[in-house]
Protein backbone atom coordinates (compact mmCIF):
# COMPACT_ATOMS: atom_id res chain seq x y z
CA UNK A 1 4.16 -42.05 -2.13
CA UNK A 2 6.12 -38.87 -3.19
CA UNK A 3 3.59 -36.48 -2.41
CA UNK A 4 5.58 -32.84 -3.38
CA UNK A 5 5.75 -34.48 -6.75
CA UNK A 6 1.93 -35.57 -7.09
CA UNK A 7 1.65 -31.87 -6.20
CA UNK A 8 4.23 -30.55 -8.44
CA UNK A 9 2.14 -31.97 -11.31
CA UNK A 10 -0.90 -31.37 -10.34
CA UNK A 11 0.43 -27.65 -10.14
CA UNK A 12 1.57 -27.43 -13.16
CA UNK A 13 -1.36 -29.65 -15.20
CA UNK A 14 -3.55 -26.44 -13.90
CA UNK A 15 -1.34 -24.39 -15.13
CA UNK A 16 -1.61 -25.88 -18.73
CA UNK A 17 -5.52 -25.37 -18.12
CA UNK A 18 -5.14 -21.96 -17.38
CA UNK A 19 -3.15 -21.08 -20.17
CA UNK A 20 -5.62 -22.99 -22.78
CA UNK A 21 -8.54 -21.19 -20.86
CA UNK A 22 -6.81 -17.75 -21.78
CA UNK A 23 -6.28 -18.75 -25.25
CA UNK A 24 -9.84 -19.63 -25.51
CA UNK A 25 -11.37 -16.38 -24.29
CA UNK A 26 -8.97 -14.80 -26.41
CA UNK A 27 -7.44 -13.34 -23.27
CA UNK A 28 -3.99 -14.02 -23.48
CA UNK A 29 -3.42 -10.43 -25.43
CA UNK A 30 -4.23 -8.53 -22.77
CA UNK A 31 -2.89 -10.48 -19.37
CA UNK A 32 0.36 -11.79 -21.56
CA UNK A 33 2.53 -10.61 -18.21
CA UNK A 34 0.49 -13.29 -16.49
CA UNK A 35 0.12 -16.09 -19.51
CA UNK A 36 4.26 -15.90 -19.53
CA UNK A 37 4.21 -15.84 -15.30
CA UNK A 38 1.85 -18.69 -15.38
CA UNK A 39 3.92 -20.77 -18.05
CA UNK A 40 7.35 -20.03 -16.40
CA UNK A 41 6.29 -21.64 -13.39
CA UNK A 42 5.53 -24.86 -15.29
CA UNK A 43 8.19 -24.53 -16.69
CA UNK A 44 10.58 -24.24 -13.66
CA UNK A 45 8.71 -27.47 -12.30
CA UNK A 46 9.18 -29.47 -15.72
CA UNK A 47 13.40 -28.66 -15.44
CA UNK A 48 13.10 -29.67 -11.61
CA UNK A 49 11.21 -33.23 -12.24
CA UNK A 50 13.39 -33.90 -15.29
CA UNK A 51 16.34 -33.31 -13.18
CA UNK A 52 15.44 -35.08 -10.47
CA UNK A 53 14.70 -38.17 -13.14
CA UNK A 54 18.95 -37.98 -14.15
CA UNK A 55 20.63 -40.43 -12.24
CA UNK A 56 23.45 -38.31 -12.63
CA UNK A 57 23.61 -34.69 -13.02
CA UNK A 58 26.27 -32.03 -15.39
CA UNK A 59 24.92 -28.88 -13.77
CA UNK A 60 24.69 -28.44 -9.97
CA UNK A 61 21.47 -27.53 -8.04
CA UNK A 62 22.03 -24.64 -6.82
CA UNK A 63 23.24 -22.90 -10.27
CA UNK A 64 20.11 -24.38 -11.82
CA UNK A 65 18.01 -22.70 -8.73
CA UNK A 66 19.76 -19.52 -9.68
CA UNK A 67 19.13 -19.23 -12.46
CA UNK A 68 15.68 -20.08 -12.46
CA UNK A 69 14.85 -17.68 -9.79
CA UNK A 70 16.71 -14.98 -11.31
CA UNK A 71 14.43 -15.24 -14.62
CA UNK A 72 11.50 -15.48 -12.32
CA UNK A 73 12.43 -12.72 -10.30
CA UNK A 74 12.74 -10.14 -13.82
CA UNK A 75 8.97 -12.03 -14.85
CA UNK A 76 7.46 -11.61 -11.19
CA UNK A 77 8.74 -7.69 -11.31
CA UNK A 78 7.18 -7.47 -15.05
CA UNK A 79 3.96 -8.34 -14.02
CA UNK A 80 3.78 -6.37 -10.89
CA UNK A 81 4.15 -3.06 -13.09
CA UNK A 82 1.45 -5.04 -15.74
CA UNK A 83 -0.77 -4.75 -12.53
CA UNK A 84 -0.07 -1.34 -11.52
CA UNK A 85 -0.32 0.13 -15.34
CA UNK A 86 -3.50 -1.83 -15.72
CA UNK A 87 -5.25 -0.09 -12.63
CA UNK A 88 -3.84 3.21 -13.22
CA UNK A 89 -4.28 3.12 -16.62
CA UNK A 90 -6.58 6.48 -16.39
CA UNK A 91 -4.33 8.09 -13.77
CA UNK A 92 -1.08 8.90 -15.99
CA UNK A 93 -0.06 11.28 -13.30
CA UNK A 94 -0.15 8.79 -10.60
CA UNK A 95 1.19 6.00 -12.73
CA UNK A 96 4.43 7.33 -13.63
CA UNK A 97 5.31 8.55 -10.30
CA UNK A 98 4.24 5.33 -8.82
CA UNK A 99 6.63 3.17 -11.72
CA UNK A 100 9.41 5.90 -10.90
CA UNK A 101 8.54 4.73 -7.20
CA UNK A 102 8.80 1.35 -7.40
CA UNK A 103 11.83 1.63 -9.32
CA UNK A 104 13.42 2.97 -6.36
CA UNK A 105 11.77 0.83 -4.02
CA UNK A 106 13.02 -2.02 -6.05
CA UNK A 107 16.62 -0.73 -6.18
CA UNK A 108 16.45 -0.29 -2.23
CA UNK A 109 15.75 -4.01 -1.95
CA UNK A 110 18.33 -5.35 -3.91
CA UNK A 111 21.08 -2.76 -1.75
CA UNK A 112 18.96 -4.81 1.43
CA UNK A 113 19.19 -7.92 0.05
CA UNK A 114 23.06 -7.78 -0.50
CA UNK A 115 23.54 -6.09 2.89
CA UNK A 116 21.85 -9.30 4.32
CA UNK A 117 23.51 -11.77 2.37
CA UNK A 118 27.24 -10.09 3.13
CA UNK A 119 26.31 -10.30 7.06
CA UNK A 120 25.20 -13.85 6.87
CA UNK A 121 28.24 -14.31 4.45
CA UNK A 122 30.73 -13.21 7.37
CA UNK A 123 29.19 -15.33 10.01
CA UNK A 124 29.93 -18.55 7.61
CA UNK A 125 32.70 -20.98 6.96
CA UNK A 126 32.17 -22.49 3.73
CA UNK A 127 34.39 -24.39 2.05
CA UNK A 128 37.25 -23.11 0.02
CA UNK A 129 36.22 -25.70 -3.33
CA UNK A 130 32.52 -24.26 -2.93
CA UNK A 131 32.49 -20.85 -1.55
CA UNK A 132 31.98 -18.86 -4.36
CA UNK A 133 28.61 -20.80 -5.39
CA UNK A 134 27.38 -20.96 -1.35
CA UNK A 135 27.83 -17.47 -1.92
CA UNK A 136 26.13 -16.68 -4.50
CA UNK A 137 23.49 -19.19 -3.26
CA UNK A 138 23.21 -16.91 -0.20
CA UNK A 139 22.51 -13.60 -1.95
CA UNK A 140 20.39 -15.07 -4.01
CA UNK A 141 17.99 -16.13 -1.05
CA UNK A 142 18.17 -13.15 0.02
CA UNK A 143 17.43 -11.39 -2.42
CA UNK A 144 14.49 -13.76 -2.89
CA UNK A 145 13.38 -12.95 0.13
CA UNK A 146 13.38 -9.75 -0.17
CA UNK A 147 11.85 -9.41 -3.35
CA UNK A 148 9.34 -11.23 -2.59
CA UNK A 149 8.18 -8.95 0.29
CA UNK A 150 8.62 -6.18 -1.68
CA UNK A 151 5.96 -7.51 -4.47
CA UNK A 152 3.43 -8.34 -1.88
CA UNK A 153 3.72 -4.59 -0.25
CA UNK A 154 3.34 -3.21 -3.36
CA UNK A 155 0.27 -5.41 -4.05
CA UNK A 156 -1.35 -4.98 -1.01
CA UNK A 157 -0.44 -1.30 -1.78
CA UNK A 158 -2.57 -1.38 -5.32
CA UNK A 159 -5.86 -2.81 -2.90
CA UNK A 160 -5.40 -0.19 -0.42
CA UNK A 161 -5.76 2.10 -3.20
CA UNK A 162 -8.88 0.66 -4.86
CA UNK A 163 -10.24 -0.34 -1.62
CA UNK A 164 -10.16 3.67 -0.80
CA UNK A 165 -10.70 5.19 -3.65
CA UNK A 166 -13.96 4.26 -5.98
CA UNK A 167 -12.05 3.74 -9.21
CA UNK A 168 -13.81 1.19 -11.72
CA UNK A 169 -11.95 -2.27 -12.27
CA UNK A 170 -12.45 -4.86 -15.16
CA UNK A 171 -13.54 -7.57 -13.66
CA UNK A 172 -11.11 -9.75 -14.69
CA UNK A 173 -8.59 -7.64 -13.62
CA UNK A 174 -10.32 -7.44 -9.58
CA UNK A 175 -9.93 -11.34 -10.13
CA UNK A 176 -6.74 -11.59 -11.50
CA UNK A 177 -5.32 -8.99 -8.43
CA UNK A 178 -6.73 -10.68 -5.47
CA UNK A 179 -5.46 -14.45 -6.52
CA UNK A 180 -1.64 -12.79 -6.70
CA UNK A 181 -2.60 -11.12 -3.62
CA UNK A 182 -3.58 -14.46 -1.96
CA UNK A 183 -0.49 -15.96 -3.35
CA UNK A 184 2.24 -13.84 -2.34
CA UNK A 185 0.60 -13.31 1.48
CA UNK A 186 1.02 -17.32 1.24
CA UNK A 187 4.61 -17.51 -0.32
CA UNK A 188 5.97 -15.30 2.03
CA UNK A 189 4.23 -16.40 5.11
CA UNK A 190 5.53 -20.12 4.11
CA UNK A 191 8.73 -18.83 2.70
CA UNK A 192 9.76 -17.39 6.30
CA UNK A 193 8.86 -20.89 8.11
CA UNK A 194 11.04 -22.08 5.98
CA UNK A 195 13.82 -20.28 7.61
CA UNK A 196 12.90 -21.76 11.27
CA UNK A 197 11.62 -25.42 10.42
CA UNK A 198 13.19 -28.21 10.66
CA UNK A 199 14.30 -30.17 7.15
CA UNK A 200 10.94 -31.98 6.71
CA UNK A 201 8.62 -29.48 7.94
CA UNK A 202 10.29 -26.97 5.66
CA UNK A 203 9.50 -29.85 2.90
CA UNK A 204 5.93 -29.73 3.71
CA UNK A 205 5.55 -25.89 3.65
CA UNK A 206 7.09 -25.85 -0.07
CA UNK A 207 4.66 -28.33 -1.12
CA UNK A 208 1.97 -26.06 0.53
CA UNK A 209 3.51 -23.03 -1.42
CA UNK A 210 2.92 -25.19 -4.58
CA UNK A 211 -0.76 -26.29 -3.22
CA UNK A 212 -1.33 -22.27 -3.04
CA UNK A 213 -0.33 -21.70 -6.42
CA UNK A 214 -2.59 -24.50 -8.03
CA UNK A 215 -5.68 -23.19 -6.33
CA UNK A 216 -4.79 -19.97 -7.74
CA UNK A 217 -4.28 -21.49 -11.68
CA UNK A 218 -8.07 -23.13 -10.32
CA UNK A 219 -9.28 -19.91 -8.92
CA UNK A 220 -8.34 -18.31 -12.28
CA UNK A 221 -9.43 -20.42 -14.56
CA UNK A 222 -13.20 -20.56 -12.91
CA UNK A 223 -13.56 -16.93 -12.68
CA UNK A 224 -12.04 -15.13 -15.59
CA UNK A 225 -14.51 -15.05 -18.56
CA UNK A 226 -14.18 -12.59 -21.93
CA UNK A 227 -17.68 -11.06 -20.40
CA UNK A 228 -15.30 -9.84 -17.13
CA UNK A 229 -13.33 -7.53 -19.54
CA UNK A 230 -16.47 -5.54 -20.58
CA UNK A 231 -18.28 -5.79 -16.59
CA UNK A 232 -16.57 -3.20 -13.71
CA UNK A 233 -16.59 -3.41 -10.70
CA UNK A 234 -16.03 -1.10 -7.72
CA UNK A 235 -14.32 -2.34 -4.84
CA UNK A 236 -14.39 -0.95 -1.19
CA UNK A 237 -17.16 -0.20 1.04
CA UNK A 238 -20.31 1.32 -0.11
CA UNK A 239 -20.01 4.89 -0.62
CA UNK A 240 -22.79 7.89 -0.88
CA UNK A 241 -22.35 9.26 -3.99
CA UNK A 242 -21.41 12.77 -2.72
CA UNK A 243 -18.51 11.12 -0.91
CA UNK A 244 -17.54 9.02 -4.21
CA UNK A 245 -17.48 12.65 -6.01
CA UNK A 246 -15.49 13.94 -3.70
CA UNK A 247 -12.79 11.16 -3.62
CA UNK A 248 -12.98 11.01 -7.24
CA UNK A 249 -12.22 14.83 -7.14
CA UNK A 250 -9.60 14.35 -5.35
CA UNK A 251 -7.94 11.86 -6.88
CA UNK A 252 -8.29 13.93 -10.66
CA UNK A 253 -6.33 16.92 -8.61
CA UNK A 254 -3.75 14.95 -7.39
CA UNK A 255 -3.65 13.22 -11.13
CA UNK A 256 -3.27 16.39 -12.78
CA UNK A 257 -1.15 18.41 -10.14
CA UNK A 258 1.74 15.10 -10.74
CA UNK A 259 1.28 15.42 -14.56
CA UNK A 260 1.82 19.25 -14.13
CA UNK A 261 4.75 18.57 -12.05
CA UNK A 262 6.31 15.78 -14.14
CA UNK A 263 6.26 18.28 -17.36
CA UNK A 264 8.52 21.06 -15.23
């Protein structure tokens, strides 16, 4: 029995579910970032199993996995800033010098990524016929890699922040941040023993990675509701409302002293 496709639609059937359960909340205005992440990735595994239907095949594999991932890299980036905008909505000081940030962070990767890929490039022999796609296969897994990392910093970055400070969260949006949070801890964790397994047991851990992502579609789906928009929540430990002040103080200074700053 092929089990990684049994998986692969599974995956992608609660996907569909998601998307229907956003339309009917009336949800998909305000999480569009994630309606388009959640269809891409459907969509990615509908090109893959109709490929792998062709007896024979025009385009070769590893263009098509380029340019897949490439699209998916620009929609993964997308939403990460839909996150970041979304929880420091009220904080324009912070905001925009966290998205001026992240666009360097992001810009750092890609110079890592392309420093990795030219020193695995000049410990290979690849053939003269293919070299130019091997190589462009090679950057782009490691720039996938890299990426990849750099997303779930910067998420795990966001929950630092509203684990410290006692900001208020839609509900929705508390949900929506700890299933991506889940999800890219799992990609990369699977993506690296990938590197190091063997052929089969690397199999197996991309059919996990698409196991991870269906649970999330599931997790999603159960726990988003239109009431979640209107309900916030505070994350964090419990603080004494003196303390909560005082963050809260804080955090306004350091708002307004990067808005003053960003207006010199």
């Amino acid at each position: 029995m092929n089990w990684d496709r049994i998986v692969l639609c599974a995956k992608d059937l609660l996907g569909v579910v998601l998307v229907l359960r956003l339309l009917q909340l009336q949800l998909h205005g305000v999480y569009r970032v994630f309606a388009v992440f959640v269809l891409y990735e459907c969509l990615g595994s509908s090109v893959v199993l109709f490929q792998s239907a062709l007896t024979s095949r025009g385009v070769d594999y590893e263009w098509e996995w380029l340019v897949l991932s490439a699209v998916g890299w620009v929609i993964t980036l997308w939403m990460v800033y839909a996150v970041l905008e979304a929880v420091l909505e009220r904080l324009p000081g912070i905001l925009k010098f966290s998205r001026r940030f992240l666009n360097y962070t992001f810009l750092a990767a890609v110079i890592v990524a392309l420093i990795t890929a030219k020193a695995e490039l000049s410990g290979n022999t690849v053939p003269s016929g293919k070299s130019a796609l091997e190589s462009a296969v090679v950057v782009g897994m490691a720039l996938e890699r890299v990426i990849a990392t750099v997303v779930l910093l910067v998420l795990l970055a966001i929950l630092c922040f509203v684990l410290w400070f006692p900001v208020k969260l839609p509900r929705n949006l508390v949900v929506f941040s700890l299933g991506l949070v889940v999800y890219f801890s799992c990609r990369n964790v699977l993506m690296l023993a990938q590197e190091f397994l063997a052929v089969e047991a690397a199999r197996a851990a991309a059919v996990a990675s698409m196991l991870v992502l269906g649970g999330c579609f599931a997790y999603w789906g159960v726990c988003l509701s239109r009431a979640g928009e209107a309900a916030e929540l505070r994350l964090g430990h419990g603080w004494r409302s003196g303390d909560q002040q005082r963050l809260m103080d804080q955090l306004e200074a350091m708002n307004a002293a990067l808005l003053r700053g960003a207006r010199r």
